[in-house]
Protein backbone atom coordinates (compact mmCIF):
# COMPACT_ATOMS: atom_id res chain seq x y z
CA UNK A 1 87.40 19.50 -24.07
CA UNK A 2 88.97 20.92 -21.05
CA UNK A 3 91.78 18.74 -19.77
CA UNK A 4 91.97 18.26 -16.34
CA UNK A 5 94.83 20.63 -14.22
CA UNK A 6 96.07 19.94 -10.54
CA UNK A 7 96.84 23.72 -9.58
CA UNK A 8 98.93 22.61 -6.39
CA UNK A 9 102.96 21.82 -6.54
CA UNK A 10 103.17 18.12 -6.12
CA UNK A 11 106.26 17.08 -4.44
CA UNK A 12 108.00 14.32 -4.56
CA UNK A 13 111.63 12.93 -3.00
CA UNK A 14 113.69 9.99 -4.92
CA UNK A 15 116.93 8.70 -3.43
CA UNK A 16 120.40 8.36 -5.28
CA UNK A 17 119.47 5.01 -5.73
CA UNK A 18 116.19 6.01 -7.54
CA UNK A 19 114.14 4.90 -4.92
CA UNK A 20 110.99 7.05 -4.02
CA UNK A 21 110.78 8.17 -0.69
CA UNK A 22 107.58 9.91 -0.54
CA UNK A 23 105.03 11.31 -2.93
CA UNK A 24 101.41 13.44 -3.35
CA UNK A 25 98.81 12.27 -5.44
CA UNK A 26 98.45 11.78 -7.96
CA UNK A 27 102.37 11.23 -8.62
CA UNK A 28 101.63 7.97 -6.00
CA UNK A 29 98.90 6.97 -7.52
CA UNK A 30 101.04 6.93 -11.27
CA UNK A 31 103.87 5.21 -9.33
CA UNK A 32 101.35 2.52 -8.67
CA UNK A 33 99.94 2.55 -11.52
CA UNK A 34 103.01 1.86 -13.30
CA UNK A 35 104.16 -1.35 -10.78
CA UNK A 36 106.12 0.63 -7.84
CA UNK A 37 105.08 2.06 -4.62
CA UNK A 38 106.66 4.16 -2.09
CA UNK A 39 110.26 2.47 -1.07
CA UNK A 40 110.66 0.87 -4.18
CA UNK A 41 112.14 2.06 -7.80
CA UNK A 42 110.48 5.18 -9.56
CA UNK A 43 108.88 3.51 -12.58
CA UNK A 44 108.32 6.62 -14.57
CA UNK A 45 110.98 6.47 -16.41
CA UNK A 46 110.64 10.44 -17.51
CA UNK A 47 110.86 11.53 -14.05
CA UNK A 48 113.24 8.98 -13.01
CA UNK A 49 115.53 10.23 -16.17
CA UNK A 50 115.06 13.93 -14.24
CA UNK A 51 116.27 12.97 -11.09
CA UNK A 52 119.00 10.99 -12.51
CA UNK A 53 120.26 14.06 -14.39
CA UNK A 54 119.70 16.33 -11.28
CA UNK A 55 122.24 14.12 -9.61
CA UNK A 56 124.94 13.81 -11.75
CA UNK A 57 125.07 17.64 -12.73
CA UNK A 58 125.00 18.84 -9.04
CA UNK A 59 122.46 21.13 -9.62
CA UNK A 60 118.81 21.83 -10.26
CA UNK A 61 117.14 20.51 -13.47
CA UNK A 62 113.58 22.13 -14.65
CA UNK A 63 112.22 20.58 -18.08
CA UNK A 64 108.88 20.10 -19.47
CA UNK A 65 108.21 16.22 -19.46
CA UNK A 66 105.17 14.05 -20.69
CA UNK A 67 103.81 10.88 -19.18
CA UNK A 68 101.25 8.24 -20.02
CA UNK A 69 98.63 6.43 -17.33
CA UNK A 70 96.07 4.20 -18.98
CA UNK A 71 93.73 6.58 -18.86
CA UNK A 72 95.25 9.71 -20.53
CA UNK A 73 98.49 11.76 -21.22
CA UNK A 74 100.19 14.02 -18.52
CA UNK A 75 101.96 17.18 -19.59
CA UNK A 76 104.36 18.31 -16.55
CA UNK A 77 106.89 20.76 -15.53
CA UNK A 78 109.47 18.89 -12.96
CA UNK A 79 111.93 20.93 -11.16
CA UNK A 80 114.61 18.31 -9.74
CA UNK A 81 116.34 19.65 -6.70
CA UNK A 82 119.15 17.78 -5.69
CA UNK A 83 120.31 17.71 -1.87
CA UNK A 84 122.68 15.60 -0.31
CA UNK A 85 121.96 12.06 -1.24
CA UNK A 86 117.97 12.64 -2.80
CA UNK A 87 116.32 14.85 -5.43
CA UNK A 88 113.55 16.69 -4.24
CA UNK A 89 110.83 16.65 -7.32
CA UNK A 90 108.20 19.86 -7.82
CA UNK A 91 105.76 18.84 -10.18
CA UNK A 92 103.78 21.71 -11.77
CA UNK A 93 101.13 22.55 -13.98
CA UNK A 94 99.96 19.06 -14.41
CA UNK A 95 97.56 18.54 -17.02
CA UNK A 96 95.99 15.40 -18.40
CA UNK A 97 95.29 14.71 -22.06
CA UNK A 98 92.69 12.68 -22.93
CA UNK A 99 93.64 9.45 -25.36
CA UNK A 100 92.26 10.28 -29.11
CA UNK A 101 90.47 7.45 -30.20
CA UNK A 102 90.93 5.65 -33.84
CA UNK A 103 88.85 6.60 -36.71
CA UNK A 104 85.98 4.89 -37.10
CA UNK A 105 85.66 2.75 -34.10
CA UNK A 106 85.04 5.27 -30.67
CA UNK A 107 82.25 3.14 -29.59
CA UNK A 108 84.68 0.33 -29.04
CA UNK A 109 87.82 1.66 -27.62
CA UNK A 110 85.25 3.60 -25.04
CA UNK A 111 84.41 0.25 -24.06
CA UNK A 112 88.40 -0.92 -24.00
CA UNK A 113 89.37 2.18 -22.08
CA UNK A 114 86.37 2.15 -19.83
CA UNK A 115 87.83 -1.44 -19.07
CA UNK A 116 91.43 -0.90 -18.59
CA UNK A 117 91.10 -2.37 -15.12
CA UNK A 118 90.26 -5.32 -16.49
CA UNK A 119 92.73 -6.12 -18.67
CA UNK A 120 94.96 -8.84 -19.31
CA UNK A 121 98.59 -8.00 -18.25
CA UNK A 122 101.49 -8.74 -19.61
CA UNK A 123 105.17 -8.38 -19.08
CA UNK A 124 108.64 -9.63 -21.87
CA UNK A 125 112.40 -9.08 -22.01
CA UNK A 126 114.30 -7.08 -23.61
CA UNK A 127 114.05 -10.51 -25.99
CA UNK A 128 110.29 -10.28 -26.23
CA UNK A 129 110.23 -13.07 -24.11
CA UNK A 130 107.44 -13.49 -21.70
CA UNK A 131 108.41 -12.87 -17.91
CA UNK A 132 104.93 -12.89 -16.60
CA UNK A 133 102.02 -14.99 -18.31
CA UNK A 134 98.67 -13.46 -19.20
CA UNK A 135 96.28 -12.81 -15.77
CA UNK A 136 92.94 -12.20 -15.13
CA UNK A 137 89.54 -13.36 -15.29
CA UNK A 138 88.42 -14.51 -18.68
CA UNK A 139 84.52 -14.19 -19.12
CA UNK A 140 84.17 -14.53 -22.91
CA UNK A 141 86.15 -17.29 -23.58
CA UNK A 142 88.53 -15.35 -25.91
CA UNK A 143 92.18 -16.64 -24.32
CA UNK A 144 93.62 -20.22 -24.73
CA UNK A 145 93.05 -22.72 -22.29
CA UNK A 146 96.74 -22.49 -21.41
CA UNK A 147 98.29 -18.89 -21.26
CA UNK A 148 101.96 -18.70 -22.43
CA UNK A 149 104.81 -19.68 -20.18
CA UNK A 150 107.80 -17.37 -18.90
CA UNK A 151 110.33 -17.41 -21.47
CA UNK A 152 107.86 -18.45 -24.56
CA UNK A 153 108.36 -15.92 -27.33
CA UNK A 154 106.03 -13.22 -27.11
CA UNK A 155 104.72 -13.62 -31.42
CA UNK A 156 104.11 -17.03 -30.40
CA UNK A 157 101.10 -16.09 -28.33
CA UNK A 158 100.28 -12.47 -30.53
CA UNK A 159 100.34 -11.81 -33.72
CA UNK A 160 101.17 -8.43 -34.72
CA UNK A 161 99.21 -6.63 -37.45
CA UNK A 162 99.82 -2.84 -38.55
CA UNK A 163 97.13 -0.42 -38.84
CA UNK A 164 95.41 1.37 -41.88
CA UNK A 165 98.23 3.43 -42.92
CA UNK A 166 100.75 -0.33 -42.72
CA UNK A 167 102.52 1.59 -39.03
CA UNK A 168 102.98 -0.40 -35.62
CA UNK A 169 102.31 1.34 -32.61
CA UNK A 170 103.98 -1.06 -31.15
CA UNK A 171 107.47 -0.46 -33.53
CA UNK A 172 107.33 2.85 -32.81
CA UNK A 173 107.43 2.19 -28.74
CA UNK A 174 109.99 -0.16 -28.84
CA UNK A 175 112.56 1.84 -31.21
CA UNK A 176 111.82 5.11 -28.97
CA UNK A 177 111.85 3.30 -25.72
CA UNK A 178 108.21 4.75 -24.99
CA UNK A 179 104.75 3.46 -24.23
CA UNK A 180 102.65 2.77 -27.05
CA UNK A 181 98.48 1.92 -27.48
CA UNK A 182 96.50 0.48 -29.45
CA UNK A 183 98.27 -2.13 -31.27
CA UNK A 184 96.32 -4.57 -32.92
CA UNK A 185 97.21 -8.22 -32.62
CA UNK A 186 95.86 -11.63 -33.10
CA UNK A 187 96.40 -15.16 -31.49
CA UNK A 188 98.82 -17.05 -32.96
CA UNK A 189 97.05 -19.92 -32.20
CA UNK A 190 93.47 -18.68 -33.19
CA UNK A 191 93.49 -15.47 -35.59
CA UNK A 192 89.91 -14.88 -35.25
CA UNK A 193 90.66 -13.64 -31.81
CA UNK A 194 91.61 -9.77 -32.12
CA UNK A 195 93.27 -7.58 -29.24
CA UNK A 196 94.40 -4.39 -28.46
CA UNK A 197 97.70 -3.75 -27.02
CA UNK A 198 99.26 -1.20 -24.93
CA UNK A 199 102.53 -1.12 -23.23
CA UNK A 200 105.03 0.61 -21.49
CA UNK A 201 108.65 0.46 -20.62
CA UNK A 202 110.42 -0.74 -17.78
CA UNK A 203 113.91 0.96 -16.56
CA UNK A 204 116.39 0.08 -14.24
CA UNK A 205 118.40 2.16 -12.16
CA UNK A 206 121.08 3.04 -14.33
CA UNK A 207 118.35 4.10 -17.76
CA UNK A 208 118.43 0.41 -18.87
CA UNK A 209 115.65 -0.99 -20.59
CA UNK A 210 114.32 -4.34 -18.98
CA UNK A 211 111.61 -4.54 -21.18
CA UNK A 212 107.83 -3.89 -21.44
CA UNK A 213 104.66 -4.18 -19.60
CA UNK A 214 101.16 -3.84 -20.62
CA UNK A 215 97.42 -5.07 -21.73
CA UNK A 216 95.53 -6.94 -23.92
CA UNK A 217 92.04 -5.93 -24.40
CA UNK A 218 89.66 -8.23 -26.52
CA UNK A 219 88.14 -6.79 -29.27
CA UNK A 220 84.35 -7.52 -29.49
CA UNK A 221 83.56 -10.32 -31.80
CA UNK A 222 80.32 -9.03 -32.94
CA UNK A 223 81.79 -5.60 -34.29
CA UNK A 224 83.37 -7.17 -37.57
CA UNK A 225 86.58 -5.55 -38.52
CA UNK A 226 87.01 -6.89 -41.90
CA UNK A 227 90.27 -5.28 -42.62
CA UNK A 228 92.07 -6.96 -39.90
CA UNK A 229 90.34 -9.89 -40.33
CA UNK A 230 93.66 -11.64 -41.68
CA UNK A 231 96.83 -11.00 -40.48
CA UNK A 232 99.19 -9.00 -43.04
CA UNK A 233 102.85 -8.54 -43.62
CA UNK A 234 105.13 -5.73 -43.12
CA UNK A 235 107.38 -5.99 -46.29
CA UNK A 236 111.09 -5.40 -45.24
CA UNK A 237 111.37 -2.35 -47.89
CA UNK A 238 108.16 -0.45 -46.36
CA UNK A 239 109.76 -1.07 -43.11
CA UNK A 240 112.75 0.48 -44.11
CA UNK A 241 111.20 3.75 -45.67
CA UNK A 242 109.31 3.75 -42.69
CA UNK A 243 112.10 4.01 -40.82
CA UNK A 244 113.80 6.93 -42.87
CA UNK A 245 110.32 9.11 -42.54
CA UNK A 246 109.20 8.25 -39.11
CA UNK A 247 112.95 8.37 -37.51
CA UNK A 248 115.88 9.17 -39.19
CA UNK A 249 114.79 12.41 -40.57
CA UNK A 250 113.66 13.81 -37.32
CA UNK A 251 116.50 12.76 -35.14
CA UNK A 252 118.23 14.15 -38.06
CA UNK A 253 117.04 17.17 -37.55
CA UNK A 254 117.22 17.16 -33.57
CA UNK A 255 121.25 15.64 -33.50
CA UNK A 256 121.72 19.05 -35.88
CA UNK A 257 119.87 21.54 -33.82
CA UNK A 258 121.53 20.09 -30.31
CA UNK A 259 125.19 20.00 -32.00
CA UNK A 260 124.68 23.53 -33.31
CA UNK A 261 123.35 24.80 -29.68
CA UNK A 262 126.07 22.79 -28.31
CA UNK A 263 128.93 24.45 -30.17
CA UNK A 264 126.89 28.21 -29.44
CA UNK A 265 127.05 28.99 -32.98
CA UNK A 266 123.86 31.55 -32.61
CA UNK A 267 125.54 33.12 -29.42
CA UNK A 268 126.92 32.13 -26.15
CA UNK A 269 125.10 30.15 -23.60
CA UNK A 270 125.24 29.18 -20.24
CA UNK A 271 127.45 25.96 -19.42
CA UNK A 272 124.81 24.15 -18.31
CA UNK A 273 122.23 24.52 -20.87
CA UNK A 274 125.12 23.76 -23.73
CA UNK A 275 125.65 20.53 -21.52
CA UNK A 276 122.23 19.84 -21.96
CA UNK A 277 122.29 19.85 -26.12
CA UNK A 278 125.28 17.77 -25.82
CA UNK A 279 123.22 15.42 -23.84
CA UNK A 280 120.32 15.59 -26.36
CA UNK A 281 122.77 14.74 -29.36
CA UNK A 282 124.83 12.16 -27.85
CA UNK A 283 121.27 10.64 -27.12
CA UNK A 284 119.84 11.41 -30.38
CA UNK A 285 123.32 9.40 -32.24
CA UNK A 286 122.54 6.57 -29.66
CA UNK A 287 118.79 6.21 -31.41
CA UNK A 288 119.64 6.76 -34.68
CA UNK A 289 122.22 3.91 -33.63
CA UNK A 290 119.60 1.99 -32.93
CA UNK A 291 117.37 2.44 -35.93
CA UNK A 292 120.32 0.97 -38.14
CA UNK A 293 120.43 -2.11 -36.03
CA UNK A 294 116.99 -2.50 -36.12
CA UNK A 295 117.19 -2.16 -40.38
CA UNK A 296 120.08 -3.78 -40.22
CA UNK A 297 118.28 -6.92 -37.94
CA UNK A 298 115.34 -7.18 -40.26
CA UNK A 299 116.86 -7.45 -43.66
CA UNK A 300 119.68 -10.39 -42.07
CA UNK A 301 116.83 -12.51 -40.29
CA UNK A 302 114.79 -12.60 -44.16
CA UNK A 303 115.13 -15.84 -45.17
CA UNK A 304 115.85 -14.22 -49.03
CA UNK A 305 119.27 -12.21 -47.59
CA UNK A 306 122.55 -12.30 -49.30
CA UNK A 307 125.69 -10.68 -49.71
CA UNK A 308 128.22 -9.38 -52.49
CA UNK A 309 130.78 -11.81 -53.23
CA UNK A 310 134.10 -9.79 -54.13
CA UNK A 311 137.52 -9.38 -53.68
CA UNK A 312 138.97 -7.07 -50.79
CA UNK A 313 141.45 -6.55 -49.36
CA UNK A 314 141.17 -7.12 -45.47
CA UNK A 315 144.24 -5.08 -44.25
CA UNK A 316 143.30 -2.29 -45.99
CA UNK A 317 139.45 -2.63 -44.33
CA UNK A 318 141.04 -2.99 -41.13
CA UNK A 319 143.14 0.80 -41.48
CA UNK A 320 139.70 2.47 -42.80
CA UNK A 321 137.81 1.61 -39.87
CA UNK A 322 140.69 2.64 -37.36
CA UNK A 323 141.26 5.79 -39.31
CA UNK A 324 136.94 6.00 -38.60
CA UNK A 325 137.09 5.47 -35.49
CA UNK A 326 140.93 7.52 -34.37
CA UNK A 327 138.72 10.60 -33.01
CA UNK A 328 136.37 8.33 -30.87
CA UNK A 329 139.60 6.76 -29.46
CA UNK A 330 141.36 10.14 -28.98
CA UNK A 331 138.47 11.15 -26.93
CA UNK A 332 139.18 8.28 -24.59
CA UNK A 333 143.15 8.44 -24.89
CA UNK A 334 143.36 4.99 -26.65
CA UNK A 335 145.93 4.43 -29.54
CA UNK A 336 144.77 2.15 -31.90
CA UNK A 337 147.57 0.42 -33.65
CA UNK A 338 146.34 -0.70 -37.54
CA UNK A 339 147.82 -3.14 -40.28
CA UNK A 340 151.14 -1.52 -41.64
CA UNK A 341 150.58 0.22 -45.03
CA UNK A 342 152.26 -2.19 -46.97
CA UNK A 343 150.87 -5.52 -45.83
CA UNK A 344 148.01 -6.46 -47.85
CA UNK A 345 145.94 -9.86 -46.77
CA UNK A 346 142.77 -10.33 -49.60
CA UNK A 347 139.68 -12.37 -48.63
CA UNK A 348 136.12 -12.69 -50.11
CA UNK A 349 133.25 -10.63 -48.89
CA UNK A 350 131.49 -7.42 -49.43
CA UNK A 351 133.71 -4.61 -48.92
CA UNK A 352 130.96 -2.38 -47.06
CA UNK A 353 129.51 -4.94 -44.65
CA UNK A 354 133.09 -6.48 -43.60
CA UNK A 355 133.72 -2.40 -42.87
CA UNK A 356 130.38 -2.44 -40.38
CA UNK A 357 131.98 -5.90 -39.12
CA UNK A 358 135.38 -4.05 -38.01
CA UNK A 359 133.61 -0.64 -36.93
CA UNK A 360 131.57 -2.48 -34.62
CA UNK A 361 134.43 -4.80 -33.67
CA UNK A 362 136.89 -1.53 -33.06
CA UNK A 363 133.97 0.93 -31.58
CA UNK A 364 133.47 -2.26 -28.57
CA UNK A 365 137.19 -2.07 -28.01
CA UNK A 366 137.25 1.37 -27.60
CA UNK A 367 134.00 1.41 -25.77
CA UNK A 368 135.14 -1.03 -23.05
CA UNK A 369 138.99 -0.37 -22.76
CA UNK A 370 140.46 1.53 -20.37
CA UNK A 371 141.20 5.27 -20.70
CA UNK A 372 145.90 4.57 -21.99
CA UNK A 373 145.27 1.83 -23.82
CA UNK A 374 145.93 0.16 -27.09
CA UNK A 375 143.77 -1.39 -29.42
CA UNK A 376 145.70 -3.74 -32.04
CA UNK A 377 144.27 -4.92 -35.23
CA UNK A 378 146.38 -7.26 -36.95
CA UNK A 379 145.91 -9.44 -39.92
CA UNK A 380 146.90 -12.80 -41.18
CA UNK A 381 146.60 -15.42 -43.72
CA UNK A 382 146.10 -19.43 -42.97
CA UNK A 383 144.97 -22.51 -44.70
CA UNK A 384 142.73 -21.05 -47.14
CA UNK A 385 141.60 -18.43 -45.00
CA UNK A 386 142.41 -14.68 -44.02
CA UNK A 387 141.59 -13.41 -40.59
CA UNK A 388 141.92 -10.02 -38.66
CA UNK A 389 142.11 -9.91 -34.47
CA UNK A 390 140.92 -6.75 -32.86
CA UNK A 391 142.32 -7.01 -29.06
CA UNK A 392 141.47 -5.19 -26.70
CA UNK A 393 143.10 -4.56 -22.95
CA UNK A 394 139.46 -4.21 -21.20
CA UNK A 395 138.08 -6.95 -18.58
CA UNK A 396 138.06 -9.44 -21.50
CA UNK A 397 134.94 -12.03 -21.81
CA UNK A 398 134.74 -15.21 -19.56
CA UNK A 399 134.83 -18.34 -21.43
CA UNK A 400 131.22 -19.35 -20.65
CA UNK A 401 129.83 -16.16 -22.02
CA UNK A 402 131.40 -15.90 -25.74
CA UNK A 403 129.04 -17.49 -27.43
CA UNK A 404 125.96 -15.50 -25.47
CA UNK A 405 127.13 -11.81 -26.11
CA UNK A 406 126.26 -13.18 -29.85
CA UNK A 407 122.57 -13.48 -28.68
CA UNK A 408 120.72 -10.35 -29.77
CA UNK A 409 120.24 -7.43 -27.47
CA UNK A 410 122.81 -9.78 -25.24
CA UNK A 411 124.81 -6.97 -23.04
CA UNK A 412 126.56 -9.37 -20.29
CA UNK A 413 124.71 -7.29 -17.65
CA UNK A 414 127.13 -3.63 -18.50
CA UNK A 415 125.30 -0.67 -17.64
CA UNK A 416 127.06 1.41 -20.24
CA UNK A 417 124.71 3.52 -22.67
CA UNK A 418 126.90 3.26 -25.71
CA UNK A 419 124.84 -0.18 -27.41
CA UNK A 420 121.79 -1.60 -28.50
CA UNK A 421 122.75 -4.92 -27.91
CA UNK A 422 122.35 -6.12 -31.60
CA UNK A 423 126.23 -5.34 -33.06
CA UNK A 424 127.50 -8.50 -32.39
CA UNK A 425 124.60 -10.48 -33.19
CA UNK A 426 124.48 -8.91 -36.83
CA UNK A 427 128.22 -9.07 -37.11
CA UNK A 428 128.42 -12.78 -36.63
CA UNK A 429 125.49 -13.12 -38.81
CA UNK A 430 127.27 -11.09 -41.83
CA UNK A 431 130.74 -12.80 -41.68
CA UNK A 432 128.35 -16.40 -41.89
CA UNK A 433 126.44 -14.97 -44.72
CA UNK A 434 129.85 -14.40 -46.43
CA UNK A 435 131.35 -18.01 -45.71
CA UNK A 436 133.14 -16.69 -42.47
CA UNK A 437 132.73 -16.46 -38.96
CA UNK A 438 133.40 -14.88 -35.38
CA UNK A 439 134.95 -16.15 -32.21
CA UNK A 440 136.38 -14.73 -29.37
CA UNK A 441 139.94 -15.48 -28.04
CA UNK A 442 141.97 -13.91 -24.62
CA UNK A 443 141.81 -15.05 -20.84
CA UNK A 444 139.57 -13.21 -18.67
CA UNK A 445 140.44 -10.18 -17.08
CA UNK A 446 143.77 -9.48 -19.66
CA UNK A 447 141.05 -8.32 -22.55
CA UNK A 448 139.19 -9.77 -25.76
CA UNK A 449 140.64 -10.53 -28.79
CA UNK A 450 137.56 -10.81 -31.62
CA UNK A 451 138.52 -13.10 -34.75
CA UNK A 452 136.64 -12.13 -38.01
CA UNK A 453 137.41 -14.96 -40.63
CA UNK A 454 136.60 -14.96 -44.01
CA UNK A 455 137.61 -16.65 -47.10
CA UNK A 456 140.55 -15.91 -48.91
CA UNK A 457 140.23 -14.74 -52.30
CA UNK A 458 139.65 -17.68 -54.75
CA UNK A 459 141.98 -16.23 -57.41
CA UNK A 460 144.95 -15.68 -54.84
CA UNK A 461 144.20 -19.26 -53.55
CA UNK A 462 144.64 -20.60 -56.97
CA UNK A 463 147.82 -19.22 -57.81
CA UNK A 464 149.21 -20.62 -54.19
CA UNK A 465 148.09 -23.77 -55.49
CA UNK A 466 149.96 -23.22 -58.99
């Protein structure tokens, strides 16, 4: 099949703000497509990423980049030009892909693309909370009486359920921050309802993810699909494998390639194009981040999870994951000043998740401290319990918002690219698993002082009984 190719340049100007000025079709008619118009933020998030990078180099930026409309792929090449306070955008040799259709059932998701205009829409939060209920006319009946409201969880309107080979189109959207189609799903509420989902991601201005819009197309009830008929689960270990051979062995791959064209170990290279394989490992170790998190999130929120109970020694955690993290805070001048070699302070917990606890702790000190500045991570022992501070002399955390930033994918509105949002979520939920806890000390504005307790050792609190 031939795919369809718009010879001409189409141009395109966004502002420093990411605002688009002006536009050819079809880029206007993707814009729209997508939720924005002329005047208002470019919601193609590839092109906006473009124009963002043309900016902040000072010079112009040519790359291939791929797009998705909800009828087809779109294979570019976008020249970003950057003058004065806009980015002038060339688009050339656009070509559109058509969708490949599942095994087995073409007749169907004709019919569903065919339809796309017709489509329920739908819109969540970084949560997966609905912003924007389910809209449109409903001829067959096939939606509840009462759509969900704003703020309702999105699995309890859909349920999820993974295709023949056990994947989620929808999984793999969400952990790569791209669109995704053709995700089946159920009602909650009435499983013999079946949809198809489709989605794509929402930016702001800065790159930050605001979450997801898409549509729900009903399946037709008369074309049985016995294998979905009843909705299955994902068990947390195939997720996990999943994981390792759908992401972490290619972004393995890519962080290795970028870091070795980075350091021009094949030859030299031009500054700019070695910036650019910096960029594309930096970004790579920020998704690979990610995909921990995400393991990380699904094996704590099993009801079944549990951690080692041994002896450590927290002190001597606390230097490991400062001596971890002393070239991250070199980078950004910051001393980090750890438990003296000979004080010793034992608790119980597993030695290897109280070390993510403190990594994460540190890395967010470092991350949000200024460039001069001391981290301190001290230790001490109290009424049955040991505890280790990790201050900070950043903006600190108002008093209303310490027990929010513990909320997953909770960022407090910074517009850094450094987190996933799920750190301190997972940290708090580790140090409860192992009888401890988090809290968060310091007045506003002087920095944050983060309190990891756990309990001390039961064999060291019985001989300070004796």
């Amino acid at each position: 099949m031939n795919m369809p190719v718009h010879s001409a340049i189409i141009q395109a100007s966004v502002s420093a703000e990411g605002l688009l000025l002006s536009a050819d079709e079809p880029l206007l008619a993707l814009q729209r497509e997508t939720g924005g118009d002329l005047g208002e933020r470019l919601a193609i998030p590839q092109l906006a990423a473009v124009a963002r990078l043309a900016i902040r180099l000072g010079i112009i930026v040519s790359r291939p980049v791929v797009a998705a409309s909800d009828q087809c792929d779109i294979d570019m090449w976008v020249r970003a030009r950057p003058d004065g306070k806009a980015v002038h955008l060339s688009v050339i040799d656009w070509q559109e892909r058509p969708i490949p259709l599942l095994r087995n059932n073409s007749s169907l998701l004709e019919a569903d693309l065919a339809a796309v205009s017709d489509g329920w829409s739908w819109q969540v939060d970084t949560q997966l909370r609905f912003q924007m209920v389910l809209e449109g006319g409903d001829p067959d009946g096939v939606l509840p009486l009462q759509p969900p409201v704003p703020g309702n969880p999105f699995s309890s309107y859909f349920q999820l359920q993974p295709d023949e080979d056990g994947d989620m189109a929808i999984l793999r959207g969400f952990t790569q921050r791209r669109a995704f189609r053709n995700q089946l799903a159920c009602l909650t509420a009435d499983p013999a309802k079946r949809f198809h989902l489709s989605g794509f991601p929402l930016f702001d201005l800065t790159g930050q993810l605001l979450g997801y819009r898409g549509k729900a197309f009903a399946l037709d009830l008369a074309v049985p699909v016995p294998e979905i008929a009843a909705p299955a689960v994902l068990d947390p270990l195939a997720f996990g494998k999943r994981l390792d051979r759908s992401l972490r062995q290619p972004l393995g791959r890519i962080i290795a390639n970028a870091d070795t064209i980075s350091a021009q170990l094949e030859g030299p290279l031009r500054p700019d194009y070695a910036g650019y394989a910096q960029d594309i490992a930096s970004a790579g170790r920020h998704l690979m981040a990610l995909v921990d998190d995400l393991a990380d999130l699904q094996a704590i929120d099993r009801p079944d999870f549990t951690v080692v109970s041994e002896a450590i020694d927290l002190a001597d955690v606390g230097r490991r994951a400062a001596g971890l993290l002393s070239v991250k805070a070199l980078d950004r001048q910051i001393s980090i000043m750890a438990p003296a070699t000979e004080q010793h302070v034992p608790a119980n917990g597993e030695f290897r998740r109280v070390l993510q606890i403190l990594v994460n702790l540190i890395g967010n000190a470092i991350r949000y401290g200024p460039e001069g500045s001391v981290v301190r991570v001290e230790t001490e022992q109290e009424d049955g319990q040991s505890r280790i501070f990790v201050t900070d002399q950043g903006p600190g955390i108002a008093t209303e918002d310490r027990e929010r930033i513990f909320e997953k994918f909770e960022r407090l509105g910074r517009d850094d690219q450094g987190g996933s949002g799920l750190g301190l979520y997972i940290s708090r939920r580790l140090a409860r698993a192992m009888g401890g806890d988090i809290r968060i000390e310091g007045e506003a504005g002087q920095g944050a002082c983060f309190i990891l307790r756990l309990p001390l050792d039961q064999a060291v609190e019985a001989d300070i009984s004796v």
